[in-house]
Protein backbone atom coordinates (compact mmCIF):
# COMPACT_ATOMS: atom_id res chain seq x y z
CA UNK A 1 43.75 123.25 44.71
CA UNK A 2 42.77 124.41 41.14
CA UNK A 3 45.72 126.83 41.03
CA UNK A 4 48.15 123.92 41.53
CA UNK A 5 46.81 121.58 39.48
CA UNK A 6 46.85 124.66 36.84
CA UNK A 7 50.40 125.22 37.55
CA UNK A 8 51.58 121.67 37.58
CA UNK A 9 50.16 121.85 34.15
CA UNK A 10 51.82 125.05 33.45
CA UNK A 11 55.12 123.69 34.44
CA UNK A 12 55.59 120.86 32.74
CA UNK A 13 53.54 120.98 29.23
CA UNK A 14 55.06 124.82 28.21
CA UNK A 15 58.70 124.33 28.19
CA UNK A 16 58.81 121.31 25.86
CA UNK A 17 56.18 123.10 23.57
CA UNK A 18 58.85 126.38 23.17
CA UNK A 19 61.54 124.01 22.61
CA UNK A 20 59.91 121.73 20.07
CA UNK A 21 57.75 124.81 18.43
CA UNK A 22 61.17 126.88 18.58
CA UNK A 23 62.34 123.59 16.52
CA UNK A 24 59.74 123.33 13.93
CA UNK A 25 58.98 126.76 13.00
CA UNK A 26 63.22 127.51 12.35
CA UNK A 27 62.91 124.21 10.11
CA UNK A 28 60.20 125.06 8.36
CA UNK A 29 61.28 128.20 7.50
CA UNK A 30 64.27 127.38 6.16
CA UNK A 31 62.47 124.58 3.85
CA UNK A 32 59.71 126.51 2.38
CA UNK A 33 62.27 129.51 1.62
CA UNK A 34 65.35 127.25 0.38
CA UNK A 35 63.34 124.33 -1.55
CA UNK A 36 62.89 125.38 -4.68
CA UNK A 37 59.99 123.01 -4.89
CA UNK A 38 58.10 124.62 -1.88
CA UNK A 39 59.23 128.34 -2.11
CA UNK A 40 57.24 128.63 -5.73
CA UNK A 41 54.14 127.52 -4.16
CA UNK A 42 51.63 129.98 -3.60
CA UNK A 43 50.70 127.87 -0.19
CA UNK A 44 54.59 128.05 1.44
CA UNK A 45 53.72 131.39 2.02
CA UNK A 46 51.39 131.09 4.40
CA UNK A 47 53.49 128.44 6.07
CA UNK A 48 56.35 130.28 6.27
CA UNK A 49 53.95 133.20 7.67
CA UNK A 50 52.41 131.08 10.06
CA UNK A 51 56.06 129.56 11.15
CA UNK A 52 56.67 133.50 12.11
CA UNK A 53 53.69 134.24 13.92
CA UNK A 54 54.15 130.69 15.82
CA UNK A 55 57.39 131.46 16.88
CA UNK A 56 56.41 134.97 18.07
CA UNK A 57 53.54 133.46 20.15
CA UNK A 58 55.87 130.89 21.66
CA UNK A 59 58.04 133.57 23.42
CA UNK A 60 55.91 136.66 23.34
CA UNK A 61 53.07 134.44 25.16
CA UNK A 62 53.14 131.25 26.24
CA UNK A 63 57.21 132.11 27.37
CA UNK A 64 55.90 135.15 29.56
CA UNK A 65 52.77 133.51 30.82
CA UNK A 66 54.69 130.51 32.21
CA UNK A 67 57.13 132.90 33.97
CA UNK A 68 54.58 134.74 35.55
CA UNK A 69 52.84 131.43 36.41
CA UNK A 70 55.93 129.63 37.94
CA UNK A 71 57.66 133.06 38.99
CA UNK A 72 55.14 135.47 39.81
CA UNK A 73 56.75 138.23 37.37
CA UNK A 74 53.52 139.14 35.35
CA UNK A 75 55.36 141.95 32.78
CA UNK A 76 51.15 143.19 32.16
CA UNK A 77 51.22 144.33 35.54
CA UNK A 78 54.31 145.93 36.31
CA UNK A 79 53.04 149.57 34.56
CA UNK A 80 49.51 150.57 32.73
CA UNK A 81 51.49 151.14 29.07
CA UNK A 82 52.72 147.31 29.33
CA UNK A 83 49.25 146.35 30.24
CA UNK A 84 47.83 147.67 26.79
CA UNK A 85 50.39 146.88 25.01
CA UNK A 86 50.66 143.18 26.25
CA UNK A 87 47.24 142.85 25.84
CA UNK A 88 46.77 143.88 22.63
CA UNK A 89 49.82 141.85 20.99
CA UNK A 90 49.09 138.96 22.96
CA UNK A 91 45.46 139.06 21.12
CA UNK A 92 47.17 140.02 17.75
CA UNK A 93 49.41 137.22 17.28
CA UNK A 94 47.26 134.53 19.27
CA UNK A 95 44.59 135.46 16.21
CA UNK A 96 46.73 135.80 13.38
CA UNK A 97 48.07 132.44 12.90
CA UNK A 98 44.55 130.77 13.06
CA UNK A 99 43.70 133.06 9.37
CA UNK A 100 47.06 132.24 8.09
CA UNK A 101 45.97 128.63 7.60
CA UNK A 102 42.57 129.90 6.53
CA UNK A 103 44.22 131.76 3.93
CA UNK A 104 46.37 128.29 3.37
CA UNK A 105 42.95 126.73 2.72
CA UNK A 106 41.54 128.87 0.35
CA UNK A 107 44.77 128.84 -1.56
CA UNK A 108 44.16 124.93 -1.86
CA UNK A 109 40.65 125.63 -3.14
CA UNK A 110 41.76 128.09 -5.79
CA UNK A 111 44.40 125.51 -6.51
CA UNK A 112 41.86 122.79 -7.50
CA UNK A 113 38.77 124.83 -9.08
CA UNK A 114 38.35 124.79 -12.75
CA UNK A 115 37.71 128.36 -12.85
CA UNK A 116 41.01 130.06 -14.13
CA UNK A 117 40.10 133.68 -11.94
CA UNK A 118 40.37 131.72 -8.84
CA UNK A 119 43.64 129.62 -9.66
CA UNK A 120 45.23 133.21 -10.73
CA UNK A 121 44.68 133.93 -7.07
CA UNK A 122 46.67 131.08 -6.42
CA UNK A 123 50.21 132.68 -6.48
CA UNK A 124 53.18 134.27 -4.50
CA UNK A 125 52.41 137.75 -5.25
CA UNK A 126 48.58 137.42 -4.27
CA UNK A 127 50.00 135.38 -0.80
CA UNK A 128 52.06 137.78 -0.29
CA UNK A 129 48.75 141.05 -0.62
CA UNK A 130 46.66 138.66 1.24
CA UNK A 131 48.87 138.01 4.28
CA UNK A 132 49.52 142.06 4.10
CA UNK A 133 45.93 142.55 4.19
CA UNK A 134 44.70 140.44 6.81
CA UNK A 135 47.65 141.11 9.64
CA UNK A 136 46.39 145.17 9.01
CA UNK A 137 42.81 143.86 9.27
CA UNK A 138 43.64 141.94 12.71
CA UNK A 139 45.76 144.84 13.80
CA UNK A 140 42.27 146.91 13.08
CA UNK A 141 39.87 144.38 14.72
CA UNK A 142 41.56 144.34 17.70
CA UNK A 143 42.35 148.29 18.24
CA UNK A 144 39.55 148.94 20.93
CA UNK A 145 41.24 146.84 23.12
CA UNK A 146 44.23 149.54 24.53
CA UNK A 147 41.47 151.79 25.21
CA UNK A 148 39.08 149.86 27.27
CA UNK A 149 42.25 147.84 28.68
CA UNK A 150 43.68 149.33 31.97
CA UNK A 151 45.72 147.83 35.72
CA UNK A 152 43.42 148.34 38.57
CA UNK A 153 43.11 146.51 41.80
CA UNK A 154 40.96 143.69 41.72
CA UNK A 155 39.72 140.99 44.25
CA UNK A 156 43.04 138.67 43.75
CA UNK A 157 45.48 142.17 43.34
CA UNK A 158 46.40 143.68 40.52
CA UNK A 159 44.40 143.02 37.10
CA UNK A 160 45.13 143.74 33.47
CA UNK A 161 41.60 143.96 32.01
CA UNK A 162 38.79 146.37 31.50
CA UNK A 163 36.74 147.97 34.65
CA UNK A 164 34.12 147.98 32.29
CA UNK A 165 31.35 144.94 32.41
CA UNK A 166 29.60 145.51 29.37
CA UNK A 167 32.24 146.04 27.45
CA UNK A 168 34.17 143.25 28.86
CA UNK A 169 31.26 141.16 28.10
CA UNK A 170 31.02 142.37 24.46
CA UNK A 171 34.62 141.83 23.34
CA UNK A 172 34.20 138.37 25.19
CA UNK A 173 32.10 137.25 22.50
CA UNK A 174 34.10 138.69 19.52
CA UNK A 175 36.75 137.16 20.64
CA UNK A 176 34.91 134.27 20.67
CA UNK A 177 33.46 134.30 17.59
CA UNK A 178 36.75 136.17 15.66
CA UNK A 179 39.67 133.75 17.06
CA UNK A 180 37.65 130.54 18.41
CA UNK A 181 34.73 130.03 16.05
CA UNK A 182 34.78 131.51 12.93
CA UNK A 183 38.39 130.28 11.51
CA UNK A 184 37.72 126.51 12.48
CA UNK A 185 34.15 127.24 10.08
CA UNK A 186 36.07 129.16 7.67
CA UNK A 187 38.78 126.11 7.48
CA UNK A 188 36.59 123.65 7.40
CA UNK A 189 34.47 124.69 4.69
CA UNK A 190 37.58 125.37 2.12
CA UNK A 191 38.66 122.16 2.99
CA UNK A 192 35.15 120.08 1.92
CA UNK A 193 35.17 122.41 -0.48
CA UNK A 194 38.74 121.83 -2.14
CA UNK A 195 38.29 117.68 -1.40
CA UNK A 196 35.15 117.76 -3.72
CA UNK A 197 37.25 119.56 -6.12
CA UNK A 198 40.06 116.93 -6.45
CA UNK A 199 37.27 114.22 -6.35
CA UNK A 200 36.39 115.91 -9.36
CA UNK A 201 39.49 115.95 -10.92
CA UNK A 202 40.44 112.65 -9.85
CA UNK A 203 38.30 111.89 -13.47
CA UNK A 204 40.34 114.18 -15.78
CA UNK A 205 43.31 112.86 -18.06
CA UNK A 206 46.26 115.68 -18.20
CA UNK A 207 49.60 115.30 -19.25
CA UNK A 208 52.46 113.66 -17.12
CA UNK A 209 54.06 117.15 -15.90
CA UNK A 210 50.84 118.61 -14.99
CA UNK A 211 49.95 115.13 -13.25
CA UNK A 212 53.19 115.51 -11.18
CA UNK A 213 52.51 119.41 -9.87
CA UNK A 214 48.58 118.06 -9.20
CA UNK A 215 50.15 114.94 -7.14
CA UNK A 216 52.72 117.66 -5.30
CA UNK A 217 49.90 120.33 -4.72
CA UNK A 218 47.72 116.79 -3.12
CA UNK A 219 50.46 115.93 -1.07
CA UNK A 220 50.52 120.01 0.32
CA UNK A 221 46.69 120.00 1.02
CA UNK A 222 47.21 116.44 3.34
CA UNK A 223 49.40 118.75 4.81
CA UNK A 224 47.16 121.11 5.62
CA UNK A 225 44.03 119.08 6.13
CA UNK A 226 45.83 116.88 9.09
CA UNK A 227 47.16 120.48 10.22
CA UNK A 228 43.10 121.53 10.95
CA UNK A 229 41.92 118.46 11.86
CA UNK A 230 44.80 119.16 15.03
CA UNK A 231 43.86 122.71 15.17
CA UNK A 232 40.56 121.97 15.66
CA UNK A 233 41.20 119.15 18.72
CA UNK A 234 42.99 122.27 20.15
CA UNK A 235 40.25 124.78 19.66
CA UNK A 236 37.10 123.11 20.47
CA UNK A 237 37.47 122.64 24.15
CA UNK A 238 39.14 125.94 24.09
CA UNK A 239 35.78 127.66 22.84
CA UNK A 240 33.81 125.87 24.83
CA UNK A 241 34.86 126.47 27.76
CA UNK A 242 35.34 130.43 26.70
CA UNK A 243 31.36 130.45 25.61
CA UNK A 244 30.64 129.42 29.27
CA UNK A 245 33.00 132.01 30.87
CA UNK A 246 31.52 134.42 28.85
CA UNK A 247 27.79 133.16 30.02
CA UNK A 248 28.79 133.31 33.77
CA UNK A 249 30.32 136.75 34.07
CA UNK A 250 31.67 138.40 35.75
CA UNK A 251 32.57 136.07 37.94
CA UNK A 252 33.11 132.36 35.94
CA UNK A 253 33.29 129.80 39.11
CA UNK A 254 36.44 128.28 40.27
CA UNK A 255 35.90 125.21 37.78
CA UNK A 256 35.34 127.04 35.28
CA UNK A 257 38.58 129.04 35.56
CA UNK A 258 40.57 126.75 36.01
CA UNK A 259 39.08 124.49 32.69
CA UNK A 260 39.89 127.70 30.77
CA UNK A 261 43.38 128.44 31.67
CA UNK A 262 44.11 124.47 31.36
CA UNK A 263 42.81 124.62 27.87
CA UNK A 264 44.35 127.43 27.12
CA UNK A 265 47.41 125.41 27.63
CA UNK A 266 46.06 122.60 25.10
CA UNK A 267 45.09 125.50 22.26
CA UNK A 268 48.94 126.51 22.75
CA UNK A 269 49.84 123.24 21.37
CA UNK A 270 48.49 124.24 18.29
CA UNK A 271 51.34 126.59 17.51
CA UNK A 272 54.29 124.42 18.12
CA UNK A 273 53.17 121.43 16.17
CA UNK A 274 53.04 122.14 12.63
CA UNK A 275 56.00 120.75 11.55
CA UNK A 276 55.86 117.72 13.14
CA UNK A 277 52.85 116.82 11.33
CA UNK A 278 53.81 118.24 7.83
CA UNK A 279 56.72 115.68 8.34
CA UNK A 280 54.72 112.70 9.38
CA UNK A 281 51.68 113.26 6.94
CA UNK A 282 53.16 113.28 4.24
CA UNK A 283 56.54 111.70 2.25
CA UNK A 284 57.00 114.56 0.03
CA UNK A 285 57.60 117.15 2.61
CA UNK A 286 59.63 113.93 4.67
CA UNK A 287 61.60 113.75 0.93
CA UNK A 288 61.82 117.63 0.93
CA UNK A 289 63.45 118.05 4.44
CA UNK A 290 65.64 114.99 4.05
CA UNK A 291 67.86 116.24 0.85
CA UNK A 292 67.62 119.79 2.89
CA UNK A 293 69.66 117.65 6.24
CA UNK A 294 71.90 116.12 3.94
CA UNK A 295 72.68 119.74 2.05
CA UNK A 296 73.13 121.16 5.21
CA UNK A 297 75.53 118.17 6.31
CA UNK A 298 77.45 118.21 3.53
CA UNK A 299 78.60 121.71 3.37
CA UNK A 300 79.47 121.77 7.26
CA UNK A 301 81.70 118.49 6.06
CA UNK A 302 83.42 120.81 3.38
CA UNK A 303 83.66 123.28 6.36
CA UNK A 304 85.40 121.66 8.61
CA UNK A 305 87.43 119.36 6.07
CA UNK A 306 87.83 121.64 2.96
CA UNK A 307 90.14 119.19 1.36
């Protein structure tokens, strides 16, 4: 009964989410690289680096997983090689776009302190180390897991996991604390940080130019803000129900399964969504994408009537 109702689920929440996150993440890639506006900000990186990583997570997992839950084709288990390999990009890419927006976040705080080091960390260049750096340090984190990963015959038939308990156990909690718990910390505490900062500002006259970028950089942190707050609906449940898998192996009970694969579904939604609220949170990225539509309109007019 708990398989359907997990499959049910399966069927009819992924599709739209590929579709829609397939959607957003080509749109917002072509904003925050075309618009001038958005491709100078230090912050567009990590969007356009988190549109990326979304749209690799929409078809190299949740487009897989749903075929192997409607289908029964599970690629993990076809040889030992794809096993490992699945595994380990499946973890890779699930965990990088989770620091992308924690990188987002500390951007914003650099962005709004009055000390002029931290703002000079604030730029493409930096994004562009920082990004660099922490894909190689995910790639690292996650290296023990083709070793300790293996296809054996289990209970249920063939399994893509680790024959080992204690290790299974251990790497349970990292990821645990390394995907589920510490970004949503991380995240949140840039973000209480950074909103002090602009309270703080809020007080200071500057000039009308400088005024303009502060209002524009504002705008880009409501952005991101509304983009946690999401994150973290997604995530919660998520790591709840992980920390009591983790508590009950290794054999979580039937509810408990099925809670975690039905969340898993819900913490999906958190990589096909991000455009849809940058465009309804706030009306400079609404302005932004707007005069991008009607650029785009225009020259397929001069296309197809060139005189």
């Amino acid at each position: 009964m708990s398989n359907a109702v997990y499959s049910i689920l399966s069927r009819y929440t992924q599709p739209p989410l590929i579709i829609f996150g397939t959607i957003g993440a080509i749109f917002n890639q072509i904003l925050f690289s075309s618009r001038k506006s958005l491709r100078s900000n230090s912050c567009s990186f990590y969007f356009r680096a988190l549109s990326i990583n979304d749209l690799l997570v929409m078809y190299v997992y949740v487009l897989l997983q749903w075929i192997a839950d409607q289908y029964g084709f599970d690629l993990s288990k076809t040889c030992i090689s794809m096993c490992k390999i699945k595994t380990y990009i499946n973890c890779i890419l699930y965990t990088l776009s989770p620091y992308f927006v924690v990188l987002a976040c500390f951007d914003r705080l650099c962005t709004s302190s009055r000390d002029a080091n931290l703002r000079r960390i604030a730029t493409p260049r930096i994004a562009s180390y920082l990004t660099f750096s922490m894909i190689v340090i995910v790639i690292a984190a996650y290296s023990h897991i083709p070793i300790y990963t293996t296809l054996f015959l289990g209970p249920t038939g063939l399994t893509c996991s680790s024959t080992n308990l204690m290790y299974s156990k251990i790497n349970a909690i990292f990821v645990l604390t390394f995907l589920a718990i510490l970004p949503p910390i991380l995240m949140t505490i840039c973000c209480i940080t950074t909103l002090i900062l602009l309270r703080i500002q809020r007080r200071r006259v500057m000039p009308i130019n400088q005024a303009r970028i502060r209002q524009r950089d504002a705008q880009i942190f409501k952005m991101l803000l509304l983009y946690v707050a999401f994150h973290l609906i997604c995530t919660i449940p998520f790591s709840v129900v992980l920390l009591i898998a983790v508590y009950q192996l290794p054999a979580p009970s039937a509810t408990i399964s099925t809670l975690y694969q039905s969340f898993v579904l819900l913490f999906n939604a958190s990589f096909s969504i991000s455009f849809y609220i940058y465009t309804l949170s706030t009306p400079f990225y609404r302005h932004e994408f707007l005069s991008l539509t009607m650029n785009i309109f225009k020259r397929c007019r001069r296309i197809i009537k060139p005189n």
